[in-house]
C-alpha atoms as a PDB file:
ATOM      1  CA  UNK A   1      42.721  42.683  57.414  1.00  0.00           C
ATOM      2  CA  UNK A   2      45.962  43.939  55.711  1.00  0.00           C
ATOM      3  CA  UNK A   3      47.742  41.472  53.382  1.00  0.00           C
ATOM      4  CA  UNK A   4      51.437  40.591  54.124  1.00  0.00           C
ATOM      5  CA  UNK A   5      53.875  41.894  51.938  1.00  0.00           C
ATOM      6  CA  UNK A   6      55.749  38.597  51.473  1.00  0.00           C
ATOM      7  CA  UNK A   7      52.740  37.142  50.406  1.00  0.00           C
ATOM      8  CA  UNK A   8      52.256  40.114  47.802  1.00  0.00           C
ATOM      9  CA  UNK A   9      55.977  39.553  46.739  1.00  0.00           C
ATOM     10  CA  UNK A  10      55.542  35.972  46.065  1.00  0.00           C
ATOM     11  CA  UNK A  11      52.552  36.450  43.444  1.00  0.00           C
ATOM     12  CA  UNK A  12      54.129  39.780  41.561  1.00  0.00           C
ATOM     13  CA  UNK A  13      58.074  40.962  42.539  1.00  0.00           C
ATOM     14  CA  UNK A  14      59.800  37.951  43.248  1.00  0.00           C
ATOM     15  CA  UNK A  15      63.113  38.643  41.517  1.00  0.00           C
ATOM     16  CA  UNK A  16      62.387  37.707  37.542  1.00  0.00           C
ATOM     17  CA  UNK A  17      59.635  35.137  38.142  1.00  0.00           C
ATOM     18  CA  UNK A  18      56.529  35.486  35.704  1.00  0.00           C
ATOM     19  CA  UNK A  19      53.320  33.599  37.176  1.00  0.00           C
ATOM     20  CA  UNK A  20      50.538  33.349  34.817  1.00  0.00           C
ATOM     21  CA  UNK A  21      48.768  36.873  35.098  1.00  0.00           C
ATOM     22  CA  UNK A  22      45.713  35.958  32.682  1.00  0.00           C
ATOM     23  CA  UNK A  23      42.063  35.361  34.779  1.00  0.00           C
ATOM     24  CA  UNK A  24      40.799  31.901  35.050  1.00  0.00           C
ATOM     25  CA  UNK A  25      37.521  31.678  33.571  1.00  0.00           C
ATOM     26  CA  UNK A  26      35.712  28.037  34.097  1.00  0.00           C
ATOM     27  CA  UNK A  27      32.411  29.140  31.802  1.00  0.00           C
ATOM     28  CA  UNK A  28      35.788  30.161  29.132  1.00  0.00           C
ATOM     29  CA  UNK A  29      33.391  29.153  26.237  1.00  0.00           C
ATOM     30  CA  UNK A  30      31.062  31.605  26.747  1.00  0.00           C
ATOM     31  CA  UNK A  31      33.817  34.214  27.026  1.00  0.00           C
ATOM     32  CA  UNK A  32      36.151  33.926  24.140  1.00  0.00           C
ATOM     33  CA  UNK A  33      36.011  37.791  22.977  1.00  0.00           C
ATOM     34  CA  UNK A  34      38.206  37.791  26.604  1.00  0.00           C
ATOM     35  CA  UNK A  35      41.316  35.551  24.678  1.00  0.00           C
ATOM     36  CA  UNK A  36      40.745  35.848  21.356  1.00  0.00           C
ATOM     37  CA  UNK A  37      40.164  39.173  19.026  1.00  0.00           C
ATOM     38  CA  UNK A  38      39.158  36.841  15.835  1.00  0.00           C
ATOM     39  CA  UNK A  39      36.311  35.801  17.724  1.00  0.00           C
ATOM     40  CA  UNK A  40      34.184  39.229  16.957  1.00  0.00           C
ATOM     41  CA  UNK A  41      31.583  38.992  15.561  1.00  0.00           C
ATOM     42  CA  UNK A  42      30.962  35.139  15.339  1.00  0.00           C
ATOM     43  CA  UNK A  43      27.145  34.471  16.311  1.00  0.00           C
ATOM     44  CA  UNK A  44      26.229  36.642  12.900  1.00  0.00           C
ATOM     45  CA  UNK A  45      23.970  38.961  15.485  1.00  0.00           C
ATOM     46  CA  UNK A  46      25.054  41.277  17.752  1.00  0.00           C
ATOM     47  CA  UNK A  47      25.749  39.912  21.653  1.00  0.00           C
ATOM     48  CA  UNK A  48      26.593  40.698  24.801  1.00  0.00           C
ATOM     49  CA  UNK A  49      27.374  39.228  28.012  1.00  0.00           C
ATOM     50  CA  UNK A  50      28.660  39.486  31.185  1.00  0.00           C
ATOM     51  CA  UNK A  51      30.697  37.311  33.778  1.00  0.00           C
ATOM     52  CA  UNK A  52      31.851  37.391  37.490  1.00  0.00           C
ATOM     53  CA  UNK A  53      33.743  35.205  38.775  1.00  0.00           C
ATOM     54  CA  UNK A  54      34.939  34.796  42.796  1.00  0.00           C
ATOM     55  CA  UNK A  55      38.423  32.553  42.855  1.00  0.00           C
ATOM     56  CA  UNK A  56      39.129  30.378  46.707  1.00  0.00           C
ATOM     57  CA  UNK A  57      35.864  31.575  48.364  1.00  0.00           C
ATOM     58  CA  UNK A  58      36.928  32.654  52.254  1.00  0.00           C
ATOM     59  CA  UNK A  59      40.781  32.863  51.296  1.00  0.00           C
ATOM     60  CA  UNK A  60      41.643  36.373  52.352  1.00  0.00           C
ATOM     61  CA  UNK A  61      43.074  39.001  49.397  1.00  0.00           C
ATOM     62  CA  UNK A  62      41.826  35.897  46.626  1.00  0.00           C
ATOM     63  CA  UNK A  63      40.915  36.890  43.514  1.00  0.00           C
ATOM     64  CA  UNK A  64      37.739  38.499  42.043  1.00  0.00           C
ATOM     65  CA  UNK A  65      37.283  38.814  38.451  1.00  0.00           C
ATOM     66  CA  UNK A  66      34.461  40.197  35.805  1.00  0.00           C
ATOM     67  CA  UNK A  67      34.331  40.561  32.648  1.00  0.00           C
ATOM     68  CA  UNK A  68      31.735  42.891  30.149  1.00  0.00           C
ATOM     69  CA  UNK A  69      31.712  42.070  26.359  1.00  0.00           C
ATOM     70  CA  UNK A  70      30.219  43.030  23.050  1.00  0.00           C
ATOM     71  CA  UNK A  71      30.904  41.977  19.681  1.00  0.00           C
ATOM     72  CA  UNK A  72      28.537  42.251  16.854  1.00  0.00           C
ATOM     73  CA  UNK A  73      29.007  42.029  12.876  1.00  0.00           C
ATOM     74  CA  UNK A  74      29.397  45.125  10.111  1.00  0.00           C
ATOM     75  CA  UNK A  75      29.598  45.571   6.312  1.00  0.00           C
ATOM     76  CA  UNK A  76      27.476  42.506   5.198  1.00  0.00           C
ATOM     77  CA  UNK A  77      29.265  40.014   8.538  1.00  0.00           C
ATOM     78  CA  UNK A  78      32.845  40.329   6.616  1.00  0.00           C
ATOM     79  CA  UNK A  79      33.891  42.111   9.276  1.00  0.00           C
ATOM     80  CA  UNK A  80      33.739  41.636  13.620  1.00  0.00           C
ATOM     81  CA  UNK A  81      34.017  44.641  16.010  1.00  0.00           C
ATOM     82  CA  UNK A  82      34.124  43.889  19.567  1.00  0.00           C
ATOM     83  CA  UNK A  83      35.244  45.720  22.989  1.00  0.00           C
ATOM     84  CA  UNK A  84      35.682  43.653  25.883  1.00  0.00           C
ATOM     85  CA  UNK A  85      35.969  45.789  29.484  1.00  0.00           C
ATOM     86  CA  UNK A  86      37.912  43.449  32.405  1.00  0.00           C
ATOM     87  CA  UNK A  87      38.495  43.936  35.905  1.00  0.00           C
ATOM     88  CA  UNK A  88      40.908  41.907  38.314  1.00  0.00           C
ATOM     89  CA  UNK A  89      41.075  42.228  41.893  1.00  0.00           C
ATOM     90  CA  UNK A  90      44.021  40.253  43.806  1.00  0.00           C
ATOM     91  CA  UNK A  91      45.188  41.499  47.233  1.00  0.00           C
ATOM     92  CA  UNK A  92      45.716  44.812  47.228  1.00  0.00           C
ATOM     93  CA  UNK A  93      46.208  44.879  43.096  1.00  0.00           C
ATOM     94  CA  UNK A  94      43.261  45.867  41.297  1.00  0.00           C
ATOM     95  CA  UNK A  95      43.426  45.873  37.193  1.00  0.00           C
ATOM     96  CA  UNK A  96      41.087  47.308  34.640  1.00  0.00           C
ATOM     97  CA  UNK A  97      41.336  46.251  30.662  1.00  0.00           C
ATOM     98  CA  UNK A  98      40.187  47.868  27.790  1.00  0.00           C
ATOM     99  CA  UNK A  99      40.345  45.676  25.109  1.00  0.00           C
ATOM    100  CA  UNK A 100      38.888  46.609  21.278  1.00  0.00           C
ATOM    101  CA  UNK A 101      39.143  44.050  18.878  1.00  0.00           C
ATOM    102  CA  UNK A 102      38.739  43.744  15.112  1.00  0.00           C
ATOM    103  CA  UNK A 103      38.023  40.921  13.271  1.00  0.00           C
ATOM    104  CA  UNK A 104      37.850  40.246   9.148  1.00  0.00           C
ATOM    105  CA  UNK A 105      35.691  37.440   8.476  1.00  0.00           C
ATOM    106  CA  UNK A 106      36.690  34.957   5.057  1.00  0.00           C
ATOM    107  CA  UNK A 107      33.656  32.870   4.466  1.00  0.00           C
ATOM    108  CA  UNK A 108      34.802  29.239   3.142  1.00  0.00           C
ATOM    109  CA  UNK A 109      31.483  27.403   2.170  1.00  0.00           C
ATOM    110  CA  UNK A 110      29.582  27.066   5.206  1.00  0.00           C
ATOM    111  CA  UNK A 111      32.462  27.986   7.356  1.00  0.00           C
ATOM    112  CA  UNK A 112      34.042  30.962   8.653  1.00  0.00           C
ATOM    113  CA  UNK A 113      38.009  31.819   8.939  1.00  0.00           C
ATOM    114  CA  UNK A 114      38.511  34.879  11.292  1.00  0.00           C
ATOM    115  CA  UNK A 115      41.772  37.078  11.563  1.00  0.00           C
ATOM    116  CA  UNK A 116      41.542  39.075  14.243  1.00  0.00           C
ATOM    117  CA  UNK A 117      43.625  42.468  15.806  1.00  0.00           C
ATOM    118  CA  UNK A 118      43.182  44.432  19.299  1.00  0.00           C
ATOM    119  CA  UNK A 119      44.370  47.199  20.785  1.00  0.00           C
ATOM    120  CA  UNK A 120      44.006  47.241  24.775  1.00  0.00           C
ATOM    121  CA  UNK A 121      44.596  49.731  27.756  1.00  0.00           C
ATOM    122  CA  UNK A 122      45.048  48.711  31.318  1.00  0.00           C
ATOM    123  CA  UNK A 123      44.684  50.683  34.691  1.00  0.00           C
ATOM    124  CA  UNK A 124      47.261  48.444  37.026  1.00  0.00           C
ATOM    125  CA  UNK A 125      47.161  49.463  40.527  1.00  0.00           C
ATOM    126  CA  UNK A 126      48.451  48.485  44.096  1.00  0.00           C
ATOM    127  CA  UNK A 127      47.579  49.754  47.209  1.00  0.00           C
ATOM    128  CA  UNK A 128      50.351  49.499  50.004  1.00  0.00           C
ATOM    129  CA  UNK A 129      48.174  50.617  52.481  1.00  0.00           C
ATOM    130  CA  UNK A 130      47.043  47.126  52.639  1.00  0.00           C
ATOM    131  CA  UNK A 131      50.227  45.294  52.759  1.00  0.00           C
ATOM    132  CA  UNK A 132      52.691  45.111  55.886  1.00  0.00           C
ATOM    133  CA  UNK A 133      56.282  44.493  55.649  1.00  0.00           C
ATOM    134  CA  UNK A 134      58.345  42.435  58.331  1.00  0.00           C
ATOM    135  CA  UNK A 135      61.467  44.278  57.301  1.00  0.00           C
ATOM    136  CA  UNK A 136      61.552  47.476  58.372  1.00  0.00           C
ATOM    137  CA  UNK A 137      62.829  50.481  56.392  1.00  0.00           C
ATOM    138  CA  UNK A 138      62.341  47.838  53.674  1.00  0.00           C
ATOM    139  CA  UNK A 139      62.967  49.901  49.897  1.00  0.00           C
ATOM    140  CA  UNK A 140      60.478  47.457  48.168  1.00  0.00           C
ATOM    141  CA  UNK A 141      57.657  49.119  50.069  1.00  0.00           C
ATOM    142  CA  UNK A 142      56.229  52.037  48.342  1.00  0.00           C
ATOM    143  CA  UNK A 143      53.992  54.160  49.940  1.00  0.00           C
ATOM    144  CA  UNK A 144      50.042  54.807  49.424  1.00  0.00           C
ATOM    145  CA  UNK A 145      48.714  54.015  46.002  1.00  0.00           C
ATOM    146  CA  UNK A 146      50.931  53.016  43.138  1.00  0.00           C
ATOM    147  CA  UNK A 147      49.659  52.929  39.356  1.00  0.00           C
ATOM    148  CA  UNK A 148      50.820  52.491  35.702  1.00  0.00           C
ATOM    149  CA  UNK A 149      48.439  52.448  32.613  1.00  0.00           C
ATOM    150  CA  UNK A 150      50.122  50.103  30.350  1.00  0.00           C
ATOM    151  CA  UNK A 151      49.212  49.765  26.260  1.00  0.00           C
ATOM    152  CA  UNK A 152      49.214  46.284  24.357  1.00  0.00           C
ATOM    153  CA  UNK A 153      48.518  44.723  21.250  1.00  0.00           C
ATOM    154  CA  UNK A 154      47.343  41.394  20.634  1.00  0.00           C
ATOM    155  CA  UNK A 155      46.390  38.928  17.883  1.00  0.00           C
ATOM    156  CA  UNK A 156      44.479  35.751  16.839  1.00  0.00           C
ATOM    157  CA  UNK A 157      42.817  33.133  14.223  1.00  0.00           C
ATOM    158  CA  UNK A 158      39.023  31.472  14.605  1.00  0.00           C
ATOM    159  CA  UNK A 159      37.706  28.882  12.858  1.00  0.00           C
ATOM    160  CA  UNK A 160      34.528  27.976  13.359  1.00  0.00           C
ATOM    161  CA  UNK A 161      31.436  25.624  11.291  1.00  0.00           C
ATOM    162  CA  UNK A 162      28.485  24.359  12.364  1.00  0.00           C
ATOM    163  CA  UNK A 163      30.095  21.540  14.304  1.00  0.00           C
ATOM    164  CA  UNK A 164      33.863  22.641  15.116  1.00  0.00           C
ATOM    165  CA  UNK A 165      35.796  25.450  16.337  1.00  0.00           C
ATOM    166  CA  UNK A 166      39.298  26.113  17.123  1.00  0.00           C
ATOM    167  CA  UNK A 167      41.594  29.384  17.596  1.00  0.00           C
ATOM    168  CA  UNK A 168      44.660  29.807  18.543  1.00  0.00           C
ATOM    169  CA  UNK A 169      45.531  33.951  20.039  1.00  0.00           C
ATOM    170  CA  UNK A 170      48.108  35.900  21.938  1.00  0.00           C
ATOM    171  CA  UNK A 171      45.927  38.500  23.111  1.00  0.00           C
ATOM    172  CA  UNK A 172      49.081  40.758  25.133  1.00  0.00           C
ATOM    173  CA  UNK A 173      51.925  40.428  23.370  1.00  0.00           C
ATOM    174  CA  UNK A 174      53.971  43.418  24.577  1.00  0.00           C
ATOM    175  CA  UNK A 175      56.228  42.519  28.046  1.00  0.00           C
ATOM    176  CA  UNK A 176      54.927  45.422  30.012  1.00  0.00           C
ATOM    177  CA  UNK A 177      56.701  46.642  33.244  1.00  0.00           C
ATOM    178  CA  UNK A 178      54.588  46.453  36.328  1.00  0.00           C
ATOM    179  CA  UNK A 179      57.263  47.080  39.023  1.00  0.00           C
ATOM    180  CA  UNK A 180      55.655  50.398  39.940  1.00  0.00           C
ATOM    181  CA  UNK A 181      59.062  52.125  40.525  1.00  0.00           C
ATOM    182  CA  UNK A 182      61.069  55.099  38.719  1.00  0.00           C
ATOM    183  CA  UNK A 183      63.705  52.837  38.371  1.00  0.00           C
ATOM    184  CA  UNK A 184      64.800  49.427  38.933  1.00  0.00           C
ATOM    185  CA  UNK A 185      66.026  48.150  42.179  1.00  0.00           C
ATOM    186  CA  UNK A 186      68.344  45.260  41.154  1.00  0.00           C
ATOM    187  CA  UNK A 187      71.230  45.844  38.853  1.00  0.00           C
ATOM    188  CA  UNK A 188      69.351  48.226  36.756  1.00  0.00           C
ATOM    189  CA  UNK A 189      66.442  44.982  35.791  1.00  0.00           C
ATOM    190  CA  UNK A 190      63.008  44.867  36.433  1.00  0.00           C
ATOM    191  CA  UNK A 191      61.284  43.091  39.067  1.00  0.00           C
ATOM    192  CA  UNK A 192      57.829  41.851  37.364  1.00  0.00           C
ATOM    193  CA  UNK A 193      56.928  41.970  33.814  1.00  0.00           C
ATOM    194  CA  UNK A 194      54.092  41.302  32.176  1.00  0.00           C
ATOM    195  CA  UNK A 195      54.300  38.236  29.724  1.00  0.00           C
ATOM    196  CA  UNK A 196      52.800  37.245  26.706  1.00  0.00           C
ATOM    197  CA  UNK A 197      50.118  34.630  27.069  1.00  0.00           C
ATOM    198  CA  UNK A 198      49.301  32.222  24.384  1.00  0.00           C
ATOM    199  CA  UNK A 199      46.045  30.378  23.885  1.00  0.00           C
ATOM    200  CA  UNK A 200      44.620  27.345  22.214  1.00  0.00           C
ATOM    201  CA  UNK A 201      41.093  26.642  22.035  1.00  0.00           C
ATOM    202  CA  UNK A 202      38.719  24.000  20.250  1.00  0.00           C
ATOM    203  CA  UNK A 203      35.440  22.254  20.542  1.00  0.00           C
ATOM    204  CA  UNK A 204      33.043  19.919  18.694  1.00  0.00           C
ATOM    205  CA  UNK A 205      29.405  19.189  18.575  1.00  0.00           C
ATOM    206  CA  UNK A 206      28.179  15.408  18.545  1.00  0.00           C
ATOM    207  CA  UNK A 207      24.172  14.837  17.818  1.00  0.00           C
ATOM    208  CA  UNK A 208      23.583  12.023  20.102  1.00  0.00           C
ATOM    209  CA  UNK A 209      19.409  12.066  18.988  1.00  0.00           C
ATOM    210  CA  UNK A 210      17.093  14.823  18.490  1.00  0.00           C
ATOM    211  CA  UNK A 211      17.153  16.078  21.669  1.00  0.00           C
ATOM    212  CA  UNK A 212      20.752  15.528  22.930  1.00  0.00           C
ATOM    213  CA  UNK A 213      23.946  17.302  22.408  1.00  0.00           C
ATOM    214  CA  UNK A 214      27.319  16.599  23.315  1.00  0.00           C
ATOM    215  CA  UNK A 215      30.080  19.137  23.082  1.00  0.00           C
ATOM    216  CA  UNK A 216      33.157  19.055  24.058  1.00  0.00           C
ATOM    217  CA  UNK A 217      36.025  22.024  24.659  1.00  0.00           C
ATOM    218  CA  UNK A 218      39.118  22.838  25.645  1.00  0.00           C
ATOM    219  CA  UNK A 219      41.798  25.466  26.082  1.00  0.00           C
ATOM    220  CA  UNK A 220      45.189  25.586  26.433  1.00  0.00           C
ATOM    221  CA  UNK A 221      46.971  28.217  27.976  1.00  0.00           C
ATOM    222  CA  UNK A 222      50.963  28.794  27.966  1.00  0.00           C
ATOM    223  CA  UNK A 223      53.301  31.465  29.317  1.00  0.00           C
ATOM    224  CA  UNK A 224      56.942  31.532  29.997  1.00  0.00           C
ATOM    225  CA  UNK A 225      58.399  30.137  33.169  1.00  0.00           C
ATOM    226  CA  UNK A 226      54.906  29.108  34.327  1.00  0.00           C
ATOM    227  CA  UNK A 227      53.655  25.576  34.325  1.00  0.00           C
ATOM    228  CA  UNK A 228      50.985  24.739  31.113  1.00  0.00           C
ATOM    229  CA  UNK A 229      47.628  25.138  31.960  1.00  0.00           C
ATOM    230  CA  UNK A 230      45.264  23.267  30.057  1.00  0.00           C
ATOM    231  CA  UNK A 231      41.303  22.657  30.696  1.00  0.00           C
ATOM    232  CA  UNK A 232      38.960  19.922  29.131  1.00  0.00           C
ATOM    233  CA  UNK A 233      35.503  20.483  29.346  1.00  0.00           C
ATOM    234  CA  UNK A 234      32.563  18.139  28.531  1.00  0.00           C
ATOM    235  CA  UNK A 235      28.789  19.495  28.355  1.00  0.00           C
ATOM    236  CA  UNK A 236      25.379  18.177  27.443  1.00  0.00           C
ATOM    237  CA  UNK A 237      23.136  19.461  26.021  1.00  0.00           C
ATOM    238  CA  UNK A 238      19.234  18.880  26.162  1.00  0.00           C
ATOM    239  CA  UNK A 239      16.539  20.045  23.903  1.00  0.00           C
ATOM    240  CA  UNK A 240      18.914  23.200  22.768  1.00  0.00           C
ATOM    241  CA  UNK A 241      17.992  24.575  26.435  1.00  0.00           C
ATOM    242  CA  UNK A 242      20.122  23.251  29.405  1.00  0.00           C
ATOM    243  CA  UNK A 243      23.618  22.596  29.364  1.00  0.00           C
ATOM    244  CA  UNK A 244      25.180  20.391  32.436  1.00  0.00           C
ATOM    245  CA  UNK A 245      28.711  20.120  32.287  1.00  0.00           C
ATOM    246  CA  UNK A 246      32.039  19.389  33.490  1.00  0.00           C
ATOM    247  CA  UNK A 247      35.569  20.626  33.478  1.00  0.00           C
ATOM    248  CA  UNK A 248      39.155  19.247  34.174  1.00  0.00           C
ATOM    249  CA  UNK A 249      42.048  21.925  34.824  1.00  0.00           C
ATOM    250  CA  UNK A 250      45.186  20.713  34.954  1.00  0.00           C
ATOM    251  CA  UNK A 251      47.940  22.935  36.369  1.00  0.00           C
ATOM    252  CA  UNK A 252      48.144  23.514  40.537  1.00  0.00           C
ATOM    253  CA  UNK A 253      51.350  22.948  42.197  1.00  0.00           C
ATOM    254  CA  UNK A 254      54.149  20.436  41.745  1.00  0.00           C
ATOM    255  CA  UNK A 255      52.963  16.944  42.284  1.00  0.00           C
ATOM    256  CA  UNK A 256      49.198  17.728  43.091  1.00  0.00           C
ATOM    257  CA  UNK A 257      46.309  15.503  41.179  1.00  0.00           C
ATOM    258  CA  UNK A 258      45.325  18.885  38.979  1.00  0.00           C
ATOM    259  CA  UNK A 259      43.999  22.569  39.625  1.00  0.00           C
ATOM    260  CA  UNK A 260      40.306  21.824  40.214  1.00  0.00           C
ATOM    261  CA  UNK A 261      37.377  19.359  38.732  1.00  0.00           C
ATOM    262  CA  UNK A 262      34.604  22.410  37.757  1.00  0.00           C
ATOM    263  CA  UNK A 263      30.961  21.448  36.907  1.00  0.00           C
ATOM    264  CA  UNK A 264      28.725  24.171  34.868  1.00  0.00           C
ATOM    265  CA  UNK A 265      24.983  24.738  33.958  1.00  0.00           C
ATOM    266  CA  UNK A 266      23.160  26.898  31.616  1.00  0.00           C
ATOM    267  CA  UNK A 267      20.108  27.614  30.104  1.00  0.00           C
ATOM    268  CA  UNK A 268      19.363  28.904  26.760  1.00  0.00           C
ATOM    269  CA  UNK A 269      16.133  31.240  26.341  1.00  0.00           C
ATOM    270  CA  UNK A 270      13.864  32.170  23.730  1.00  0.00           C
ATOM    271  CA  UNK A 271      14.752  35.695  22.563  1.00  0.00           C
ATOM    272  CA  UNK A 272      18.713  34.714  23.054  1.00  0.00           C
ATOM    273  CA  UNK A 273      19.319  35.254  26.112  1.00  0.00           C
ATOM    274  CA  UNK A 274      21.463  32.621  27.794  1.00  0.00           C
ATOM    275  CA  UNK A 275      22.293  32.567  31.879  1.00  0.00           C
ATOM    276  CA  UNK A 276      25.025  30.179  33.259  1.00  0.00           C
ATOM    277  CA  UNK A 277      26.472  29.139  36.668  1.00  0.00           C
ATOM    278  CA  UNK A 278      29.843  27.198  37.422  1.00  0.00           C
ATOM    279  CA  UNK A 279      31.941  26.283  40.670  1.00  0.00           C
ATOM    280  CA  UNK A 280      35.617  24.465  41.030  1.00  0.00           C
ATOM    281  CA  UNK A 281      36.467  22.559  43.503  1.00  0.00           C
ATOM    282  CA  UNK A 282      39.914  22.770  44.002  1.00  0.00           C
ATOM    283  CA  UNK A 283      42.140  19.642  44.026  1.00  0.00           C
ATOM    284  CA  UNK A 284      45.578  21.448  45.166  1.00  0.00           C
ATOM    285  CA  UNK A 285      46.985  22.105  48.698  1.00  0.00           C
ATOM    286  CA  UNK A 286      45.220  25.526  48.883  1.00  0.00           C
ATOM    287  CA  UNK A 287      41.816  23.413  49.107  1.00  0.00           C
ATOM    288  CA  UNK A 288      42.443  23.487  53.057  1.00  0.00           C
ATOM    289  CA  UNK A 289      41.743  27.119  53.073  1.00  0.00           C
ATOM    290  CA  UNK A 290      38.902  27.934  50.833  1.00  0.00           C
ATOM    291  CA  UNK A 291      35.515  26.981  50.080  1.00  0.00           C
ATOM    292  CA  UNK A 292      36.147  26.872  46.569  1.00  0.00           C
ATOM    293  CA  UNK A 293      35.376  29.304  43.224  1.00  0.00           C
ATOM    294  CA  UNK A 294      31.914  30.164  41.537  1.00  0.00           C
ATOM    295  CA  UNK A 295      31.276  32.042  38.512  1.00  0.00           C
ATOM    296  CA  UNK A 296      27.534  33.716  37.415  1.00  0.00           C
ATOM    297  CA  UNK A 297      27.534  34.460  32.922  1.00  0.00           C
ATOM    298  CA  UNK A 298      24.791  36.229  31.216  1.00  0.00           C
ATOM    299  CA  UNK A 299      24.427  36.212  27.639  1.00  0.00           C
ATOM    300  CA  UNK A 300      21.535  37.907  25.368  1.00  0.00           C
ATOM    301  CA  UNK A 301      22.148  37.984  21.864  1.00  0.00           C
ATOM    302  CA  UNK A 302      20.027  40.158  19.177  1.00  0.00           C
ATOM    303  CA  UNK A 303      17.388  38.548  16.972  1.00  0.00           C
ATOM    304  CA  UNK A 304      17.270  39.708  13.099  1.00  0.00           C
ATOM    305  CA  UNK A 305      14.595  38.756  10.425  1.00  0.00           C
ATOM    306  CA  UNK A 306      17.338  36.708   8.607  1.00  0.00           C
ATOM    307  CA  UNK A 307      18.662  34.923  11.603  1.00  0.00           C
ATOM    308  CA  UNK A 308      17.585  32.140  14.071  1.00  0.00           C
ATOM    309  CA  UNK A 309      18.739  31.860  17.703  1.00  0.00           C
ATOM    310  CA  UNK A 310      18.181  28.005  17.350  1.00  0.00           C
ATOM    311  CA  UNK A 311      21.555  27.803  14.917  1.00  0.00           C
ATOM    312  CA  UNK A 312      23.953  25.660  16.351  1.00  0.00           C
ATOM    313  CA  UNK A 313      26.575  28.164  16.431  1.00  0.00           C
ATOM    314  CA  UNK A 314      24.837  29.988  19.140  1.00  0.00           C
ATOM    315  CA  UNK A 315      25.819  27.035  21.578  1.00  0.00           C
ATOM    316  CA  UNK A 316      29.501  27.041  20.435  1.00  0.00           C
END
């Protein structure tokens, strides 16, 4: 079915209004490398994992997002290397990243401070075949595909010890024009812009007995002109193997309850190798339309002769 162009104008070209354009990610603490460059490098072994993610399951045009990453240490762990490969499907938009990220590690006792720098490319696309205008002869409409490979820079801090993280990252910093056209349409200003997205992230480990964990997380998202988004996420875990877990997302539309209530599980395998499931069930008005969002993670992280996979900062 082709998408309405009204519809497509009210998520990207409505005159000057910036929605937040960064992915929702309910499993977000198993995919940090995604917000934060600093966080290369981290779990002292090499890693890599992947994520999907299918957003308002049975709403036509709804998102669909995955995510590749690897990060691993060099030069005796002072320093993280990472590349993170994105994809983001909305409609008839469809976005690729390439994100490389660099991170120099300062070791402070038993703790580690990271500083972290990427460079990032990204395919934009739309495809007006799939969108239908009720105006005719209506100039916003272009014709067949329309693409733009925008650069961007980004930056960020990680802390992280044995029992406490926290970062804090503006991964796209540059306000990129995605308008698609030669030249503006309105009084010589663009339509859409990208905008730079900040992030806040932290979380804690609690012992509760030898075989029980508690750890909670959050992270705090902000961008201009769109409401704060914020998510709190509490998680057990049992015998360092299964994580159960829940999540509360603020954000939605004016006056709802919140975004969506998510619960998450995960197991951890010998060998490193982690798998993980989520799904949101959405508290806002668009609820009536969906069958909500589900996300699949897999994680497998490299074993060396000096290292254990049972450290605690594997679970962070």
């Amino acid at each position: 079915m082709k998408y309405y162009l009204p519809l497509l104008l009210a998520f990207f070209f409505t005159g000057m209004a910036y929605s937040q354009q960064g992915v929702h990610y309910t499993q977000f603490m198993f995919n940090k490398l995604a917000f934060n460059p600093a966080y290369a490098g981290s779990h002292e072994v090499p890693c890599i994992s992947a994520i999907h993610r299918s957003q308002w399951v049975g709403f036509d045009g709804a998102p669909v997002s995955q995510a590749f990453n690897f990060h691993t240490p060099l030069f005796a762990k002072r320093v993280g290397m990472g590349v993170s490969i994105q994809h983001d499907k909305i409609g008839p938009t469809n976005s690729f990243w390439l994100n490389l990220s660099y991170a120099y590690r300062i070791k402070i006792e038993k703790s580690t401070l990271s500083i972290g720098l990427q460079g990032s490319m990204r395919s934009y696309n739309v495809d007006f075949s799939k969108t239908e205008s009720i105006i005719q002869n209506d100039v916003a409409v272009l014709e067949g595909n329309a693409r733009r490979i925008l650069p961007n820079f980004g930056a960020g801090v990680y802390y992280l010890s044995d029992l406490f993280y926290a970062g804090i990252s503006a991964p796209y910093i540059f306000n990129n024009d995605i308008s698609l056209y030669e030249t503006a349409i309105v009084d010589n200003t663009d339509i859409a812009l990208e905008k730079a997205h900040f992030y806040a992230m932290a979380g804690l480990r609690v012992d509760m007995g030898q075989k029980v964990k508690f750890k909670p997380a959050m992270l705090y998202k902000q961008v201009k002109n769109a409401p704060v988004d914020l998510e709190i996420n509490g998680t057990f875990v049992f015998a360092d193997r299964l994580g159960v877990g829940a999540t509360y997302r603020m954000g939605g539309i004016r006056n709802s309850v919140g975004e969506s209530v998510d619960f998450l599980l995960y197991m951890q395998f010998e060998g490193g190798f982690k798998i993980g499931a989520a799904y949101d069930l959405s508290l806002s008005a668009v609820r009536q339309y969906q069958s909500g969002s589900f996300e699949i993670m897999v994680e497998k992280c490299l074993k060396t002769k000096d290292d254990r996979l049972t450290n605690p900062r594997f679970f962070f």
